[in-house]
Structures are given as structure tokens and as C-alpha cells.
Protein backbone atom coordinates (compact mmCIF):
# COMPACT_ATOMS: atom_id res chain seq x y z
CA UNK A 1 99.61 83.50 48.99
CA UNK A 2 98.86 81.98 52.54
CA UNK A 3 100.80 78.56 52.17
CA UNK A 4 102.84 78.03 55.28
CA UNK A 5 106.63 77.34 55.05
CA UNK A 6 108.32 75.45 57.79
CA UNK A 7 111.85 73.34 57.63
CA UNK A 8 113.59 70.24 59.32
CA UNK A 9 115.19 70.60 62.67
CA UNK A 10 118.56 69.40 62.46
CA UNK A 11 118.72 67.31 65.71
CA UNK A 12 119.48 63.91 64.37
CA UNK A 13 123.24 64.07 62.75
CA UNK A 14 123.68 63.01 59.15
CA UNK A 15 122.01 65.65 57.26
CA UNK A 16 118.76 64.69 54.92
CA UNK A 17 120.22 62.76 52.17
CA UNK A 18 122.06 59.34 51.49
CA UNK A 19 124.53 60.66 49.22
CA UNK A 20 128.33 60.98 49.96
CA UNK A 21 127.85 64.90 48.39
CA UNK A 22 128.70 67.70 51.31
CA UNK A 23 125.88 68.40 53.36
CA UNK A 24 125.70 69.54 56.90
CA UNK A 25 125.13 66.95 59.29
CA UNK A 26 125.71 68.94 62.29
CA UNK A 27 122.79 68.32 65.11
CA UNK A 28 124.81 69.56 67.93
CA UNK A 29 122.28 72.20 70.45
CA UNK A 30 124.48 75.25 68.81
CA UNK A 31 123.72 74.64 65.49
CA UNK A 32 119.96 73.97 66.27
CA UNK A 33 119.72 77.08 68.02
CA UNK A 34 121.16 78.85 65.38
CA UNK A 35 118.81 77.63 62.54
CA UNK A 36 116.22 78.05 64.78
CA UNK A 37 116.80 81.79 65.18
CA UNK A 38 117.71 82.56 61.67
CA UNK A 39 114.31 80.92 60.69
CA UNK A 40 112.72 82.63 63.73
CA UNK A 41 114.06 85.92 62.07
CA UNK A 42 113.34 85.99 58.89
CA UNK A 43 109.42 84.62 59.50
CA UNK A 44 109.51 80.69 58.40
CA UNK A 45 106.39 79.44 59.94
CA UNK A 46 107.74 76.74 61.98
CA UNK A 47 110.40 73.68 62.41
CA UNK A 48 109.97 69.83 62.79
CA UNK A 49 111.89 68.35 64.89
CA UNK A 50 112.07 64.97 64.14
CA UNK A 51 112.56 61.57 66.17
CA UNK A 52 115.23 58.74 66.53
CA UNK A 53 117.02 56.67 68.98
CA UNK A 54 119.26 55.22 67.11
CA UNK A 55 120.06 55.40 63.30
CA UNK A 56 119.79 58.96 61.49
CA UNK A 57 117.15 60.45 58.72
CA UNK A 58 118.83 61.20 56.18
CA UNK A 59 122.08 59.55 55.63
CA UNK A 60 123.43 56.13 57.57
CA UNK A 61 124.15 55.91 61.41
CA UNK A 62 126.05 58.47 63.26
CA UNK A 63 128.29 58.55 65.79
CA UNK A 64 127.04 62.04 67.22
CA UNK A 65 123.52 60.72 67.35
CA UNK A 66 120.43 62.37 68.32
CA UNK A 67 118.81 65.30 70.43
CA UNK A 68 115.46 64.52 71.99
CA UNK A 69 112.96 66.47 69.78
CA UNK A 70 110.80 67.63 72.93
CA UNK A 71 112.90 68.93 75.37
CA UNK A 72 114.93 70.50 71.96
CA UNK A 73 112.01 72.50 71.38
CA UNK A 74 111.47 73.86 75.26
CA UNK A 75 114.64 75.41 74.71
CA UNK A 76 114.89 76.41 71.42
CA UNK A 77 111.23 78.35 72.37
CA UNK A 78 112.70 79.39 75.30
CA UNK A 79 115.20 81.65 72.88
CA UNK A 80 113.00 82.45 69.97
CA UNK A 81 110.16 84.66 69.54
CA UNK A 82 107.49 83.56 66.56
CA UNK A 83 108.55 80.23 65.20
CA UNK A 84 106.76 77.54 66.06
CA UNK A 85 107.94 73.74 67.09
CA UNK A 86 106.53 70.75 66.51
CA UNK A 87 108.25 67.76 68.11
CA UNK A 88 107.95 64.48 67.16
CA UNK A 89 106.79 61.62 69.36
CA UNK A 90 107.12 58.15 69.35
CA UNK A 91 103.96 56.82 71.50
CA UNK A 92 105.58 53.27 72.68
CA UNK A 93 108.91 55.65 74.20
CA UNK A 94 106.31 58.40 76.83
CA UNK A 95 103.48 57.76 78.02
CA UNK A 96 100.35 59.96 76.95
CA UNK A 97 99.90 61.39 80.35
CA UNK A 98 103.85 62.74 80.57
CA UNK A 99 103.35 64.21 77.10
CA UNK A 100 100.05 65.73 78.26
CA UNK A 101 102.38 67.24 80.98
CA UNK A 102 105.56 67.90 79.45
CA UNK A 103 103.35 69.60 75.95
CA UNK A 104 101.64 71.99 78.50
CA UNK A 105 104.41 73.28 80.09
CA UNK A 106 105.97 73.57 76.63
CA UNK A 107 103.18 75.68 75.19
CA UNK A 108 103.82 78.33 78.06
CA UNK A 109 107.42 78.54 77.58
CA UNK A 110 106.40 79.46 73.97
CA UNK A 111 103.15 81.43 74.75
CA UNK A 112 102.01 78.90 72.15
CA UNK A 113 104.50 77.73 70.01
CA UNK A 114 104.77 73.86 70.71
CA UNK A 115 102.90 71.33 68.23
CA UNK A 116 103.11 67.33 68.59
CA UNK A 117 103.70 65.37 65.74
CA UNK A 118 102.50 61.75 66.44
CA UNK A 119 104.72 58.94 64.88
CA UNK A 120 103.07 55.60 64.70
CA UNK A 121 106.39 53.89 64.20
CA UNK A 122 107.36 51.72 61.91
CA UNK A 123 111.27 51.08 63.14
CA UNK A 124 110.94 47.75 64.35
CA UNK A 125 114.71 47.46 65.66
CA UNK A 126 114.70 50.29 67.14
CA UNK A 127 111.75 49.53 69.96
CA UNK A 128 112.67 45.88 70.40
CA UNK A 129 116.37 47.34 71.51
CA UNK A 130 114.68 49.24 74.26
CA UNK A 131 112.33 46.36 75.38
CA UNK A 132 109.48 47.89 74.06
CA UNK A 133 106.99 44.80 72.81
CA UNK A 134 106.79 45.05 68.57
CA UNK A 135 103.02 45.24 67.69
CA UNK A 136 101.60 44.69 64.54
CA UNK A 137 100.89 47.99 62.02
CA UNK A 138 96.76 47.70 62.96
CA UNK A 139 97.50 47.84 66.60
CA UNK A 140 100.16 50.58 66.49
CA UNK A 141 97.71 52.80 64.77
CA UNK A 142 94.86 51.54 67.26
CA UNK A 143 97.23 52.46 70.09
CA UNK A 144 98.00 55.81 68.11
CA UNK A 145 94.51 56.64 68.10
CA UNK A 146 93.90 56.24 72.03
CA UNK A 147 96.86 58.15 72.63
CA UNK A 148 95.47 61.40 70.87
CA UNK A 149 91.85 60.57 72.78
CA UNK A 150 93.81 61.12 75.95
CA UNK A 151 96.08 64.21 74.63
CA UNK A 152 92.97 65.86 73.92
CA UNK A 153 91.09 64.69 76.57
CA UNK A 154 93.86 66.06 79.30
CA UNK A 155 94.52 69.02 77.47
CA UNK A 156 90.61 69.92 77.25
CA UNK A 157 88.52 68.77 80.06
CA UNK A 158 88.58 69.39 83.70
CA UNK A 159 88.22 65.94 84.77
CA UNK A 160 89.01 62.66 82.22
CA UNK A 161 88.70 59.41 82.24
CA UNK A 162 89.20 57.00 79.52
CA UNK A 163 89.42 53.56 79.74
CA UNK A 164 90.79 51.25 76.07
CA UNK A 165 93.13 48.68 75.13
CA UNK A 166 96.36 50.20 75.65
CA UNK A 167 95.42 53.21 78.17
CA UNK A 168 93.37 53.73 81.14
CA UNK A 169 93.03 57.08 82.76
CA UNK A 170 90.66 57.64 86.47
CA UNK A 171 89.68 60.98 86.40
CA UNK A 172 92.41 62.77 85.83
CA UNK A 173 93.58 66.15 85.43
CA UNK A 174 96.35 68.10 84.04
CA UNK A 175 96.86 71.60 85.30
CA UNK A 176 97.88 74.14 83.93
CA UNK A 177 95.96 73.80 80.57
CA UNK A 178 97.54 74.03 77.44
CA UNK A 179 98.08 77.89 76.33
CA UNK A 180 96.67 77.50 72.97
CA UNK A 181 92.82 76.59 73.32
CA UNK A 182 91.81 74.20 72.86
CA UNK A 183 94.68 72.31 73.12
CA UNK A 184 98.05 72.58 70.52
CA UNK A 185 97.67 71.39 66.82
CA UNK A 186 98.06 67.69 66.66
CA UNK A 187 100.24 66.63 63.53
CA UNK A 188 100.24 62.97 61.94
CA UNK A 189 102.51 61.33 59.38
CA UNK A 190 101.51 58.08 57.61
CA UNK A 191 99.88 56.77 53.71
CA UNK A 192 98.09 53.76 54.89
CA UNK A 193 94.28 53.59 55.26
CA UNK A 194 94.78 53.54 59.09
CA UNK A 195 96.92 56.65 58.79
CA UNK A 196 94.46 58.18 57.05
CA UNK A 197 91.38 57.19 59.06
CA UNK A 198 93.12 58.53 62.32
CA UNK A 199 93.81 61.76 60.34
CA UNK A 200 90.64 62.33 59.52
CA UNK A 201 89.24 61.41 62.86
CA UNK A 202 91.58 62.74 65.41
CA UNK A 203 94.70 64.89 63.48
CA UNK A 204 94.88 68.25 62.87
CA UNK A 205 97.45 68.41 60.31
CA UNK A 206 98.27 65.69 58.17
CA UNK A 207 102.06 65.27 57.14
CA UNK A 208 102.78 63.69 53.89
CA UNK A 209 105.85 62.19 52.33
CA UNK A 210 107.34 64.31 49.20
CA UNK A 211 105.00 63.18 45.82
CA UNK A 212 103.95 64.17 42.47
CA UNK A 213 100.82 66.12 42.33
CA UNK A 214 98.27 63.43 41.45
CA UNK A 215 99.24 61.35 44.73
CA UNK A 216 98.95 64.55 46.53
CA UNK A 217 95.60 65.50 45.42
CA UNK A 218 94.31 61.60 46.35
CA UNK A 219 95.65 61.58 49.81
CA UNK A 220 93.87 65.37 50.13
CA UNK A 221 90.73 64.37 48.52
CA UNK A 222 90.36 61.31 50.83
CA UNK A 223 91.45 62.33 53.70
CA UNK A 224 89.22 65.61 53.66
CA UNK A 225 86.49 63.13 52.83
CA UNK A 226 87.10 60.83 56.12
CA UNK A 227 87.07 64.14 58.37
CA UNK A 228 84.04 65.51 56.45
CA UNK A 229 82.19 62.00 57.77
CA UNK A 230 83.15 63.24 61.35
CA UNK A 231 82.25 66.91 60.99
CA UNK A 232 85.70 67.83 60.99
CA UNK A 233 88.13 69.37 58.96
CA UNK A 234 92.16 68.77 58.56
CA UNK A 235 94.70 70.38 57.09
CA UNK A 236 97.55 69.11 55.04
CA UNK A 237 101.45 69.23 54.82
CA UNK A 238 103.82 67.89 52.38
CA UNK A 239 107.75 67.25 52.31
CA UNK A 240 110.27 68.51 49.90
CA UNK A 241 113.88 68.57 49.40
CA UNK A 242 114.79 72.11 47.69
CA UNK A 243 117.63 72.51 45.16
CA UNK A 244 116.56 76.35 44.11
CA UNK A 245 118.91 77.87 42.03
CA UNK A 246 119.38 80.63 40.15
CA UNK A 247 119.49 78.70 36.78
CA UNK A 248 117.53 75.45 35.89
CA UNK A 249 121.09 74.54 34.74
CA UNK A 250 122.72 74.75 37.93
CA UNK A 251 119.98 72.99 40.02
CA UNK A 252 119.80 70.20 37.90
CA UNK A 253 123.51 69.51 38.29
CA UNK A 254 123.65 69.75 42.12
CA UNK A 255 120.69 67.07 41.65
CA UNK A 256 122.50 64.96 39.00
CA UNK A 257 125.59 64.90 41.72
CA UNK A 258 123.64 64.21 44.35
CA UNK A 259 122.61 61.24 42.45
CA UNK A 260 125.73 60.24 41.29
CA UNK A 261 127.30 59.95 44.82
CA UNK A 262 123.87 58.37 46.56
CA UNK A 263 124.97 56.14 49.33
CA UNK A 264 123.80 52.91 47.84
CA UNK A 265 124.26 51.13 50.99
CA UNK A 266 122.38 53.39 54.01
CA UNK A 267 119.38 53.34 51.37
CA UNK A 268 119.64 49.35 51.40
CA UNK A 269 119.91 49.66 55.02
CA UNK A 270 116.70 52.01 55.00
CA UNK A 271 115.01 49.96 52.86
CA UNK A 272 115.62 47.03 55.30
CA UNK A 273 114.35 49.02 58.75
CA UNK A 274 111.38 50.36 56.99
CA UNK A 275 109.74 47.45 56.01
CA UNK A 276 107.12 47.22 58.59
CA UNK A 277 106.27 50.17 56.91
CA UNK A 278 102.59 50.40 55.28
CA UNK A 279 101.95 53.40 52.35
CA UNK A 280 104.81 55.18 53.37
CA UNK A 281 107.04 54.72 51.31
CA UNK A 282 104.84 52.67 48.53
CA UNK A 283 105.58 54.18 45.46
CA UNK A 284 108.88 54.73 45.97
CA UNK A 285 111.03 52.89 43.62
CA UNK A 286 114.18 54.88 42.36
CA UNK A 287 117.65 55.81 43.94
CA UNK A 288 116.37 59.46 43.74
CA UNK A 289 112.88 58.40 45.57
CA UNK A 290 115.29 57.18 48.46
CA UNK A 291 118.51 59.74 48.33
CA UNK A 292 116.23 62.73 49.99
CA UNK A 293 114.30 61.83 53.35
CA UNK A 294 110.82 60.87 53.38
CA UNK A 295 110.97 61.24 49.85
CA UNK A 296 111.70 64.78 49.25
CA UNK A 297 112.64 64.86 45.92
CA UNK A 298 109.58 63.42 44.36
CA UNK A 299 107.80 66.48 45.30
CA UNK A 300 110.02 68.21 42.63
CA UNK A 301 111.10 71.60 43.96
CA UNK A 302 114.21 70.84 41.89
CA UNK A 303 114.68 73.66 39.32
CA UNK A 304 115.23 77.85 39.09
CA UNK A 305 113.91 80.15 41.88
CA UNK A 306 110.81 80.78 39.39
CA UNK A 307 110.09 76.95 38.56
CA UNK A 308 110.13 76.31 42.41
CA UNK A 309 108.01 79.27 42.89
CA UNK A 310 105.48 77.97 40.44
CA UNK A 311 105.83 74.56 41.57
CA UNK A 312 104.73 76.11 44.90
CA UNK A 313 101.96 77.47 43.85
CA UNK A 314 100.53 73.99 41.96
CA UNK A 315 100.86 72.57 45.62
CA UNK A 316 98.85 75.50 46.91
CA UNK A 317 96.74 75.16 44.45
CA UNK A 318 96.15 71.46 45.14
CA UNK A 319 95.17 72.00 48.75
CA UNK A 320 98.67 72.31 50.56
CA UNK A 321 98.78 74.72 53.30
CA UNK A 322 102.21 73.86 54.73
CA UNK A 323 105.89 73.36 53.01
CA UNK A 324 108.08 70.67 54.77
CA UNK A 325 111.75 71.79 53.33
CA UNK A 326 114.74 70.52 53.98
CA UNK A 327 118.30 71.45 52.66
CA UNK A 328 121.76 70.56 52.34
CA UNK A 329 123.03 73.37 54.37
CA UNK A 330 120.04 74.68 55.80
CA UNK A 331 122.18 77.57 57.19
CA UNK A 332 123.03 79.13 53.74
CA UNK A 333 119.80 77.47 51.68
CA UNK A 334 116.93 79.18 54.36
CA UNK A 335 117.80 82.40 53.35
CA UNK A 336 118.16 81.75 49.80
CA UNK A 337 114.89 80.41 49.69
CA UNK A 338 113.48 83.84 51.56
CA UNK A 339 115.11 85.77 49.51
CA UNK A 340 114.89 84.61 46.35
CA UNK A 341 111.76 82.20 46.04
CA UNK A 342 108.72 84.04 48.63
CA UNK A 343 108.89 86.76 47.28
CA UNK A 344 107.80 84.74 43.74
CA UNK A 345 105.16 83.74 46.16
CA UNK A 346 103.70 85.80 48.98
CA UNK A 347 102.82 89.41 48.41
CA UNK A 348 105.09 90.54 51.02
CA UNK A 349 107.72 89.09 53.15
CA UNK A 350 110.28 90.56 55.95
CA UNK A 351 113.78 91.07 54.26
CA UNK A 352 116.43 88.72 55.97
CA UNK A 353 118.76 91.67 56.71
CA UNK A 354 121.70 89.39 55.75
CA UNK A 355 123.86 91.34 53.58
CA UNK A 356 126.45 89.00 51.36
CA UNK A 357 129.08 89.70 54.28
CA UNK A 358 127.16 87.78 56.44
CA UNK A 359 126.28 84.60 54.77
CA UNK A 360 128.04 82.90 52.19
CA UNK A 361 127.09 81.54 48.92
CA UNK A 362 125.37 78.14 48.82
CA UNK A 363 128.38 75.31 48.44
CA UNK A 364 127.33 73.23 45.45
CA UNK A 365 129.59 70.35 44.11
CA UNK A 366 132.87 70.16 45.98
């Protein structure tokens, strides 16, 4: 089995869900740097690290806030060995010309390691409270799209120029080229027919929210079919919140708690800040579409180490190459999931060399 497996960064504080149930919410460097060795260890494919200024992902506001997701990665790389990073980038907060620079330099830290994920943005508050002019949802992606021109432009030829809407570049160069050739893997997030277009034009990856097979197989099929028109191809990635345990029993009564003790008011809140959202989002309608981030739970890796397994495999099946997983203690969960769910999966996989002295059991419902 070839699907990729990758996991949330924890640099935003407040842990994935909106429930009052015990999670980790630590996004302190330490903890970061931990997860991001263990991961690099035992041979998870890569980590997102996501983007905020103000607010959290998961759960409501915190007072410990959030870690820049770029300079995060340069050091995290700077300390692992195989993981990858892909950082998450808000286009209206850097310019395309300092990410050019700043990606660059990151992808030799990491002898190519460092990925961009481009976020449209659809958190209206939190640009205007920075003075950055709102723009409606067509011109954000429009501005999305000239932003990756220029990435890719900077990253690829000797001399660019590009002159649009938003951007204008005279000739110019960034030296030293990315490490990867041609340029890093560009990832994109999004459900609305602009997201999608710009995937199929310009992404290389495209990131979807957590959903039931059928909705995963449309956004595939036309997706694939918009890059197809452009003689391109993309690849695609899809969220999921894991509850993997050893009994169908078990898992479905961290889930049920999780539930029970969802924090009615940050998903109101969420529900409020996301509203200049288009697709994302869209056919979410339950507490438990809204407890897990970007809708993690809908993807429905909620079960025994063989149903998640299996449930792995119908995503493979479908046309995912890449597992977005998230956790609520990512510390503990990451190598439960090695350990217990690839090896249901892949033909072979490193063993974590974590014996039970060295990790504890997964905390459930305290």
C-alpha cells in the first residue's frame, strides 16, 4: 500500500477539537519538536503546519496563541532527518517574492523537505485586524492564483517577469533555486469551483476537508478532470480525526464523549468567522461535523485498528494518496496508529522502538 500518512503540527494551542474532553493543546516549540521527531522516527510521511493569527483550530481562542508555521518548519527541518513540512501560508500576510525567498532557503535547510500549503482565506476578522483590505471570495482565489504563477515562476526560471492584478514582478530572480526541481510541491485547500479550478490548474496536491466517500470521489473525479484539460495531473489529500482503538466498543465511546462535552459555543463562534467561507464547510451540518477540525470526523476513521485499516484502504482505493490525521494526544496516538493500524496497511513498516516503558497508554475519558 503506497498511501502517504502525514499529521497536524501542533503550533496553534487548543488542540483539534471543540469539546471540553482532555486533549493536548500544547503548541509551545518543545512540544513541536518533539512530535516532529517522534514522527520523523518512526517514518510518517510528513506534518502540516497550519496557519493563524489569532483564534485557534480546533477548540476556542487561546491565550498561548500561535507559532508561525514557516519559520516552525526551518527549524523543526533543521533537527529532523526524513519528514517533510509543509507550512501554511496566508497570501494577503507575505508577499510572493519573500515566500519565493524564505521557501528556498527552507528547502536547503531540509535538503528538500519544505512544501507550501496555499490558504486562500476565508477569516475575514482576522485580516481586517491587521489592515489588510477584505476582498471578495472570486478575487481572493484570483489573487491566489497569481501568487502560485510567481512561486513557480521564481522558483523555476532564470529571469521572470509577470505583470497581473495584484502582482507585478521586472525581471526578477531568486538565487539559490529551490533544492527540489522543479520547485517544492505546491499544496491547496478549498471545495468551491474556484478552489478547484486553481487546483487543477496550478496545485500540486489538493487538500480536502474530512468526508464520506461519495464527496470524496466527486471532488477527485472533478478535479482530475480540470487538470486533465491542462495536461496536468494532481494529487489528492484528505483530513481525518482518528479514534483507533483496540475494540469498536471503546472507540465509539471516546467518540460518544467527545460528543457529549462538544464546546457548543467555540463551534457557534466558528460557525460565525467562517462564513465567508465557500464549499468548505458546505455539507457540514451536525455537532460532530464541527467538534473535529476541518471536519475530521466525517471521514470516519472512528472504529477498531482493523475497521480504520479498512477504512484506509476504501480511501486508497478511491484515489487518496495522502492521510491528514490528527489526534487528541498526538504524542501517545502517533505511535498507536504505527503500531497498530500500518501494519493492517503497508507491507512493511519501521518498528517505533518504543517499548511500553516509554510511552504511555492513550488517556481516554477522564
Amino acid at each position: 500500500m503506497s498511501i502517504q500518512v502525514a499529521l497536524w503540527g501542533s503550533n496553534i494551542a487548543g488542540g483539534f477539537l471543540r469539546s471540553a474532553i482532555e486533549q493536548d493543546r500544547d503548541a509551545s516549540y518543545a512540544y513541536n519538536l518533539k512530535l516532529a521527531q517522534l514522527a520523523d522516527r518512526l517514518g510518517y510521511d510528513a506534518m502540516l503546519l497550519p496557519v493563524r493569527y489569532i483564534g485557534g483550530i480546533g477548540g476556542g481562542d487561546s491565550a498561548t496563541g500561535q507559532l508561525d508555521p514557516v519559520t516552525t518548519a526551518a527549524a523543526l527541518a533543521a533537527s529532523t532527518e526524513r519528514i517533510r513540512f509543509i507550512s501554511a501560508v496566508l497570501p494577503g500576510f507575505i508577499p510572493p517574492v519573500t515566500l519565493a525567498k524564505m521557501g528556498a532557503t527552507i528547502d536547503h535547510i531540509s535538503s528538500g523537505r519544505w512544501h507550501v500549503n496555499l490558504v486562500t482565506g476565508w477569516f475575514q476578522e482576522e485580516q481586517e485586524m491587521f489592515g489588510l483590505p477584505w476582498i471578495a471570495h472570486e478575487e481572493r482565489y484570483a489573487r491566489s492564483e497569481e501568487y502560485l504563477e510567481i512561486l513557480k515562476g521564481l522558483w523555476q526560471q532564470e529571469t521572470f517577469s509577470f505583470e497581473g492584478r495584484y502582482y507585478s514582478i521586472k525581471e526578477g530572480r531568486i538565487r539559490p533555486f529551490p533544492y527540489q526541481r522543479p520547485y517544492p510541491a505546491i499544496f491547496q485547500g478549498g471545495n468551491s469551483q474556484a478552489a478547484r479550478s486553481m487546483a487543477g490548474r496550478l496545485s500540486d496536491w489538493y487538500f480536502m476537508n474530512g468526508a464520506p466517500l461519495d464527496e470524496i470521489k466527486e471532488q477527485i473525479r472533478e478535479v482530475s478532470g480540470i487538470a486533465s484539460s491542462h495536461g496536468r495531473t494532481v494529487r489528492f489529500a484528505v483530513n481525518a480525526f482518528v479514534v483507533a482503538r483496540e475494540t469498536e466498543q471503546e472507540a465509539r465511546a471516546e467518540y460518544d464523549r467527545i460528543l457529549e462535552l462538544a464546546d457548543r459555543a467555540a463551534i457557534r463562534q466558528f460557525q460565525e468567522r467562517a462564513k465567508g467561507a465557500k464549499g468548505m464547510w458546505g455539507n457540514a451540518s451536525s455537532v460532530s461535523d464541527f467538534v473535529a477540525n476541518n471536519e475530521g470526523f466525517r471521514t470516519g476513521l472512528i472504529g477498531s485498528y482493523d475497521q480504520v485499516a479498512r477504512k484506509i484502504k476504501e480511501l486508497e482505493s478511491a484515489g487518496v494518496q495522502m492521510l491528514l490525521t490528527a489526534y487528541r494526544f498526538p504524542l501517545q496516538e502517533t505511535v498507536h496508529f504505527h503500531d497498530h493500524v500500518l501494519p493492517l496497511i503497508r507491507d512493511s513498516r519501521p518498528a517505533s522502538g518504543l517499548d511500553a516503558s516509554s510511552t504511555a497508554s492513550i488517556p481516554t475519558n477522564r
